[in-house]
C-alpha atoms as a PDB file:
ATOM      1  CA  UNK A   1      18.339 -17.023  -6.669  1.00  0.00           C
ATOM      2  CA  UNK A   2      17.528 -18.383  -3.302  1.00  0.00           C
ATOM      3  CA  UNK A   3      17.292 -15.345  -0.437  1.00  0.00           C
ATOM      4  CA  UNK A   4      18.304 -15.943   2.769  1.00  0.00           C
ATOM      5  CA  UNK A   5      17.230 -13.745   5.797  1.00  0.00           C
ATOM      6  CA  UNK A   6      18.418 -14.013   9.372  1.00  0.00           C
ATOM      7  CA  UNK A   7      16.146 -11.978  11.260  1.00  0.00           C
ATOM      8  CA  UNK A   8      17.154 -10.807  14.669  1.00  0.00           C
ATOM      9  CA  UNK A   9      15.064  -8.238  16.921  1.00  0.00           C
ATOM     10  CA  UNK A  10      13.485  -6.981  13.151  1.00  0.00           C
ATOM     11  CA  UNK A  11      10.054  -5.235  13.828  1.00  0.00           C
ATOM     12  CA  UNK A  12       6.822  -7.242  12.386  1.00  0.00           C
ATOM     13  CA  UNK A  13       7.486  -4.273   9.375  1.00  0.00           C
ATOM     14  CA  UNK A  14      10.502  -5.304   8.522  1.00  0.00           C
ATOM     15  CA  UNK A  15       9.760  -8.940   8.545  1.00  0.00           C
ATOM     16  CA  UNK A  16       6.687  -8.548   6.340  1.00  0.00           C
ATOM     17  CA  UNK A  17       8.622  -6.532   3.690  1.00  0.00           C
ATOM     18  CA  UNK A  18      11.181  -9.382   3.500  1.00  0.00           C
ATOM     19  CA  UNK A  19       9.351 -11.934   3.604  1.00  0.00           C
ATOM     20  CA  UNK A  20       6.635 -10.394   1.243  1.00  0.00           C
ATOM     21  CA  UNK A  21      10.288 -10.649  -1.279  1.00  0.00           C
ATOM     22  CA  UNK A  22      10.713  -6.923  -1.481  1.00  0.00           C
ATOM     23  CA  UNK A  23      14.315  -7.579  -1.208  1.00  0.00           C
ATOM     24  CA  UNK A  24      15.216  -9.185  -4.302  1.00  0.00           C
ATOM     25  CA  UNK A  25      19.091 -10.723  -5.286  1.00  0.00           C
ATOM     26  CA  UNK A  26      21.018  -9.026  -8.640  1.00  0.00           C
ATOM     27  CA  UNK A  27      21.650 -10.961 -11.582  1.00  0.00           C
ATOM     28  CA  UNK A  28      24.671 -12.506 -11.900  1.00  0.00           C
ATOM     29  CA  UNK A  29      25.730  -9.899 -14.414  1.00  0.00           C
ATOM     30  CA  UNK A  30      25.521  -7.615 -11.564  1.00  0.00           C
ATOM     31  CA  UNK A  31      26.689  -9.917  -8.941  1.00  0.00           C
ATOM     32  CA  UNK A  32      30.246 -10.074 -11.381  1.00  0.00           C
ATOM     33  CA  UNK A  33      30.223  -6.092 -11.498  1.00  0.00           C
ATOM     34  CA  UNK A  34      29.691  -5.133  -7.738  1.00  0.00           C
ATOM     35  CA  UNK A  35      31.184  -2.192  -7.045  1.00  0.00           C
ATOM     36  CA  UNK A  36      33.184  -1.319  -3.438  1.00  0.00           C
ATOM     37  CA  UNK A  37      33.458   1.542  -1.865  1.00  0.00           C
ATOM     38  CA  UNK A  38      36.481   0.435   0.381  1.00  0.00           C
ATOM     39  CA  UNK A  39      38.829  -2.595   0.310  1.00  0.00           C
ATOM     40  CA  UNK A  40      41.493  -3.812   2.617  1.00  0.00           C
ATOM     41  CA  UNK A  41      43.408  -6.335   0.938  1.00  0.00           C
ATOM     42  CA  UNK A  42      45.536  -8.578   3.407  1.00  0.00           C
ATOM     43  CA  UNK A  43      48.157 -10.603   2.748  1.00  0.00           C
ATOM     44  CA  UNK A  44      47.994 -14.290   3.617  1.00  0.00           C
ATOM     45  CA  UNK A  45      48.372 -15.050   7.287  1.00  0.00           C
ATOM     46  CA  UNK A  46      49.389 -11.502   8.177  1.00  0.00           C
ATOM     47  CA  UNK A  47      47.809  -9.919  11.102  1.00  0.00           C
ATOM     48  CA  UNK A  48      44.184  -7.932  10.594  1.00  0.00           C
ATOM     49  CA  UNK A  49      44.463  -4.156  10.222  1.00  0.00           C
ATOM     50  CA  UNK A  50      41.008  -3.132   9.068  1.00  0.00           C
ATOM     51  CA  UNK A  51      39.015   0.042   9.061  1.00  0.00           C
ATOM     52  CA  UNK A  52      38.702   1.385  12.332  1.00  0.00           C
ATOM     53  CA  UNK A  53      34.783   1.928  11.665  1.00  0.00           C
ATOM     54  CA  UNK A  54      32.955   3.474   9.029  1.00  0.00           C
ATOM     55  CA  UNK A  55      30.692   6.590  10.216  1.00  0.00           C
ATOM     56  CA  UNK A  56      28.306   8.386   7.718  1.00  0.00           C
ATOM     57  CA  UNK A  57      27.762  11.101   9.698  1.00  0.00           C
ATOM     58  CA  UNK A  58      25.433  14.612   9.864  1.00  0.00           C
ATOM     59  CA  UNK A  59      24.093  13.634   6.801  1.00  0.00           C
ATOM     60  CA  UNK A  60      21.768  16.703   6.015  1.00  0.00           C
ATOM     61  CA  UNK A  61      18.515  15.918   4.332  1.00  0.00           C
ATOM     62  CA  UNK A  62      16.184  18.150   2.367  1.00  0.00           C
ATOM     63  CA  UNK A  63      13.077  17.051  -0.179  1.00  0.00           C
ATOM     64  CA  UNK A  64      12.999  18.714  -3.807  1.00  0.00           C
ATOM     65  CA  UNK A  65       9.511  19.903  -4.768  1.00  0.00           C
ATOM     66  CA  UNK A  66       8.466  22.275  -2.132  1.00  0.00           C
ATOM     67  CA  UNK A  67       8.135  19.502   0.889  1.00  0.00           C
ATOM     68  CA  UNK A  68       9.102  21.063   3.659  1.00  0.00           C
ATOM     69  CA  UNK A  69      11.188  18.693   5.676  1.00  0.00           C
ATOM     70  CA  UNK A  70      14.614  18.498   6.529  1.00  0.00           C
ATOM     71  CA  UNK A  71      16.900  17.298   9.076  1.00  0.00           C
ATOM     72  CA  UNK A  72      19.791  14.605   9.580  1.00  0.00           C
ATOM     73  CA  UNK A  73      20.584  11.502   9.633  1.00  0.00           C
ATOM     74  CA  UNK A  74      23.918   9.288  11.537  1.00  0.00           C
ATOM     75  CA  UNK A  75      25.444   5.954  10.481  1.00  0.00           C
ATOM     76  CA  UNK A  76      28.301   4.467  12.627  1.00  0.00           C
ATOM     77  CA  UNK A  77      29.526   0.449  12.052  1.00  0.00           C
ATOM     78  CA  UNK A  78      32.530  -0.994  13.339  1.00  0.00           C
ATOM     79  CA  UNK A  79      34.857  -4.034  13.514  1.00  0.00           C
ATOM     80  CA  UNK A  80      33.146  -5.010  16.624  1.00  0.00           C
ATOM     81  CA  UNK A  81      30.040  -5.317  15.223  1.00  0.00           C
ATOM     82  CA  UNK A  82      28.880  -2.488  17.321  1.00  0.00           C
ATOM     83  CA  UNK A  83      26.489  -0.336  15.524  1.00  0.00           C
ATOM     84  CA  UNK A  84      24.290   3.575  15.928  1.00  0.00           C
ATOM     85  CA  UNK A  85      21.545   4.740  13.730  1.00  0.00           C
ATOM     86  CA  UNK A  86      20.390   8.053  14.500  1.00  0.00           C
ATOM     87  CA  UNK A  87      18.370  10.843  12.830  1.00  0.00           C
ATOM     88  CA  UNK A  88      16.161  13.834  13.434  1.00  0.00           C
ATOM     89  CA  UNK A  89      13.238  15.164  10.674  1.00  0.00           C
ATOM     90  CA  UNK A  90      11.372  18.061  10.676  1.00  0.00           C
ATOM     91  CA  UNK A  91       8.181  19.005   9.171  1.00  0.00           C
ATOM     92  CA  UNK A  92       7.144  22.784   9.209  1.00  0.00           C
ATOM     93  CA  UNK A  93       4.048  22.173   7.007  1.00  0.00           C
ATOM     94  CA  UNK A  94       1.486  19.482   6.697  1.00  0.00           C
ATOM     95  CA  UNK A  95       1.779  15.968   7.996  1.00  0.00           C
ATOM     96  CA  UNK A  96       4.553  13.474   6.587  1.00  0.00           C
ATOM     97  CA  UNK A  97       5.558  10.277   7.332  1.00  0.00           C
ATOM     98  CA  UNK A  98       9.205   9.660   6.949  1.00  0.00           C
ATOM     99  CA  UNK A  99      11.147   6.467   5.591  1.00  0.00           C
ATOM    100  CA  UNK A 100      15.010   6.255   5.767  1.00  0.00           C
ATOM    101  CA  UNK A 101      17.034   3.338   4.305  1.00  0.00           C
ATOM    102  CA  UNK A 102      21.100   2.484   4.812  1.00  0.00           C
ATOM    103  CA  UNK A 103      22.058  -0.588   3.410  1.00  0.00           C
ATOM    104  CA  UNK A 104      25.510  -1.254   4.238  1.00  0.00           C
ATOM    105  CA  UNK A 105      26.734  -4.818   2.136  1.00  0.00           C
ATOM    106  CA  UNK A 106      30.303  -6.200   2.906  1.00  0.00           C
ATOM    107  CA  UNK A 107      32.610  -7.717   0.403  1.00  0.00           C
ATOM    108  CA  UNK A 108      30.922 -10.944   1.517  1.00  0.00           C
ATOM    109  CA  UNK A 109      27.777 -10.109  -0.053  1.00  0.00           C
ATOM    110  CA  UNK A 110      26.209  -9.624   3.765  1.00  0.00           C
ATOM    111  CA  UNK A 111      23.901  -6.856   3.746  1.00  0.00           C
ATOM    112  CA  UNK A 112      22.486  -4.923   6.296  1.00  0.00           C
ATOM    113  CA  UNK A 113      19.617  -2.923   6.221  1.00  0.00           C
ATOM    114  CA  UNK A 114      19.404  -0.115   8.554  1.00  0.00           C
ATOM    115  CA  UNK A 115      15.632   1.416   8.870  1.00  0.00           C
ATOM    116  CA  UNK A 116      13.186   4.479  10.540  1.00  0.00           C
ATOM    117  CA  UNK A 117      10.230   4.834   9.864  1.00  0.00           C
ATOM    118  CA  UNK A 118       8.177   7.365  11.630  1.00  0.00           C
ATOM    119  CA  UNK A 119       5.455  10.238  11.581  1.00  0.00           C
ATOM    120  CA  UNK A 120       5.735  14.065  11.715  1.00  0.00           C
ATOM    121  CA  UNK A 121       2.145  15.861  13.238  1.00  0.00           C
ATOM    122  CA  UNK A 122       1.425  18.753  10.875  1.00  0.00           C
ATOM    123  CA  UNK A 123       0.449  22.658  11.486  1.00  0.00           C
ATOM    124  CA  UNK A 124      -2.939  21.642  12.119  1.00  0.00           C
ATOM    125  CA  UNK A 125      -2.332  17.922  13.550  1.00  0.00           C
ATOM    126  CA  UNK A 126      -2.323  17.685  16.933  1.00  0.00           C
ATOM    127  CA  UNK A 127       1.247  15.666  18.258  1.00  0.00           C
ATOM    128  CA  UNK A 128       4.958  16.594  17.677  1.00  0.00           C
ATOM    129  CA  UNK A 129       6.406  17.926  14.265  1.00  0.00           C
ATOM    130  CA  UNK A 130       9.329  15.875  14.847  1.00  0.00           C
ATOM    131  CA  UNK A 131      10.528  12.443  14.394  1.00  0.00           C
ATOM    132  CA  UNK A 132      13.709  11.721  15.838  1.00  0.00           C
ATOM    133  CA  UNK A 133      15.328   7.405  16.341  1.00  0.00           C
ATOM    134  CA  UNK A 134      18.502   6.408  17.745  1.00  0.00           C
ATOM    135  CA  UNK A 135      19.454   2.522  17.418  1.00  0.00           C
ATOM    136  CA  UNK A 136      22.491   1.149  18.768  1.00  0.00           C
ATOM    137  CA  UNK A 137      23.843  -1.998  19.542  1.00  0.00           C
ATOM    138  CA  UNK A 138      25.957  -4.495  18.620  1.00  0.00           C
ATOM    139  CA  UNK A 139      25.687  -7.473  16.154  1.00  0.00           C
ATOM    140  CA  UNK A 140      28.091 -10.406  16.123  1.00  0.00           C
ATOM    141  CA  UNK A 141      26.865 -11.316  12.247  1.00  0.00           C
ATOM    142  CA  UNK A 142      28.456  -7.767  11.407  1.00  0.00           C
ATOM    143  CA  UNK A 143      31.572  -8.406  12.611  1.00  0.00           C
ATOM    144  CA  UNK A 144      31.729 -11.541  11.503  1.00  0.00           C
ATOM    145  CA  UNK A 145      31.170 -10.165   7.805  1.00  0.00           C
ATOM    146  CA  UNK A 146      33.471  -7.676   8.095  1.00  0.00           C
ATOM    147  CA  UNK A 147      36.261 -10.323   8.845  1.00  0.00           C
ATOM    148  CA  UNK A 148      35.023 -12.153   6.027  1.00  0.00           C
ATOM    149  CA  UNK A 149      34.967  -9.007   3.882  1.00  0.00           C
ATOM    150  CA  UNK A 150      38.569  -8.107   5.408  1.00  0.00           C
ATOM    151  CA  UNK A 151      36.893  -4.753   6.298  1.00  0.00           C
ATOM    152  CA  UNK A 152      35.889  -4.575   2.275  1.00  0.00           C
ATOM    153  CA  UNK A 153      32.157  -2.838   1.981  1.00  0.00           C
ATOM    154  CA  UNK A 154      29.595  -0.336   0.118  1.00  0.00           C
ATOM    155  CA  UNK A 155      26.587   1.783   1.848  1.00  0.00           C
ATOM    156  CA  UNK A 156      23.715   3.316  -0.404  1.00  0.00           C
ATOM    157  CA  UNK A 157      21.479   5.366   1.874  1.00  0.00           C
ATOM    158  CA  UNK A 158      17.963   6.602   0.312  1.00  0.00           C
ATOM    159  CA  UNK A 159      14.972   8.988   2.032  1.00  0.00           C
ATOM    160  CA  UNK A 160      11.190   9.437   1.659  1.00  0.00           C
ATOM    161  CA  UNK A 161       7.967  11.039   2.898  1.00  0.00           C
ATOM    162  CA  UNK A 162       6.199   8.615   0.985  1.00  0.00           C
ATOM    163  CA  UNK A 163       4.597   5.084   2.060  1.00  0.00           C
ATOM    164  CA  UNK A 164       5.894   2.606  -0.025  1.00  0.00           C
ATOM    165  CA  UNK A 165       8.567   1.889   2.185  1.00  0.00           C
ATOM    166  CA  UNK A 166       9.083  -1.546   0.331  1.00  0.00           C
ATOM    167  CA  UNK A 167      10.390   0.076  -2.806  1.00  0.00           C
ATOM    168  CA  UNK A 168      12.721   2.227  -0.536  1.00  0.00           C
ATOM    169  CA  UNK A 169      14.403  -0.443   0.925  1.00  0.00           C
ATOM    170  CA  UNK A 170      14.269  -3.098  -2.440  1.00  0.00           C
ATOM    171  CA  UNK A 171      15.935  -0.297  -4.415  1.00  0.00           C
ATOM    172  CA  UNK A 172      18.721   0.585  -1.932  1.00  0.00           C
ATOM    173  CA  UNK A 173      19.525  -3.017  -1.543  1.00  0.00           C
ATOM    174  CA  UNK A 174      19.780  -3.154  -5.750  1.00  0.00           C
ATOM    175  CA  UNK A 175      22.249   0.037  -5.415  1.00  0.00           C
ATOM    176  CA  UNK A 176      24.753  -1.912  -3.168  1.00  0.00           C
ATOM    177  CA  UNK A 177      25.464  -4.748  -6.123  1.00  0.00           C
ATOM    178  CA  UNK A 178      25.887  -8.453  -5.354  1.00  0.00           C
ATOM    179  CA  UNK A 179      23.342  -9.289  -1.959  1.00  0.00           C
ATOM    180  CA  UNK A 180      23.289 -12.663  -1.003  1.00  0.00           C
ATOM    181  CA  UNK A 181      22.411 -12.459   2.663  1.00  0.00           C
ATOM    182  CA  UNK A 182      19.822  -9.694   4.276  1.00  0.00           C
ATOM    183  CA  UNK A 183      19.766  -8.718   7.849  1.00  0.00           C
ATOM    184  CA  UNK A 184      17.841  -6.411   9.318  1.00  0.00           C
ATOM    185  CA  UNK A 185      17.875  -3.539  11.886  1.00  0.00           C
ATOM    186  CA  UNK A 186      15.095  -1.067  12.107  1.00  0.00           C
ATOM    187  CA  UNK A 187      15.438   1.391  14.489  1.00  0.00           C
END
């Protein structure tokens, strides 16, 4: 299956990953099944009512296995194609680096990958024991799938404090079903 990428304002990270093919398309067994987490089904020619916007919001996140980390994450896309990914981690033991993945795919098989990566100093590492990001802006290929979608989409959002960041992202793309175009925003 060919891949497609449209990279706009991705960091050299992001562009390596893709291009490296960590992102890789379903099968069209899976492509058939793709699952949605919201539809709008319009009738011909009648006027657009979608979604208003769909906000993941104070997500709280904790590791299993004794790492201590935890904090929040924020996901807010709408219609407009206006976008914010925001997030705070906290480490109140040894150094971690932090990797945090929403993939949001319309109907139209557009997927968007939303992405922080960052580092949290340790008790005995000099530098803060916090990573925070906030990205915003606004996109005019999201709102241009969303009309194609008619507002129809699924989000899969995965965490780590480990660095293969690559299998992060290629497995939260897998969990969305049918991809067939990648875009990506790392904040």
């Amino acid at each position: 299956m060919k891949r497609i990428l449209k990279r706009r304002g991705a960091t050299a990270l992001a562009t390596a990953l893709l291009a490296a093919g960590t992102i890789a398309g379903p099968t069209a067994a899976e492509a058939a099944s793709a699952p949605s987490s919201s539809t709008a089904t319009l009738a011909p020619r009648s006027p657009a009512v979608l979604p208003t916007g769909v906000i993941i919001s104070n997500n709280n996140v904790t590791f299993n296995g004794g790492v201590p980390v935890g904090g929040w994450y924020s996901l807010s896309v709408f219609p407009s194609g206006s976008y914010s990914y925001s997030g705070h981690m906290h480490t109140s033991g040894p150094s971690y680096n932090y990797s945090g993945v929403c993939v949001m795919r319309f109907n139209d098989g557009t997927a968007f990958v939303f992405q922080a990566n960052g580092h949290m100093a340790g008790t005995w590492e000099p530098g803060s024991r916090n990573y925070d990001w906030n990205s915003s802006g606004s996109r005019q290929s999201i709102r241009d799938a969303w009309q194609a979608s008619n507002g129809g989409w699924n989000v899969r959002c995965n965490k780590s404090v480990k660095l293969d960041v690559g299998s992060l992202v290629n497995s939260t793309v897998q969990a969305v079903g049918y991809v067939s175009k990648v875009i990506a925003i790392v904040a």
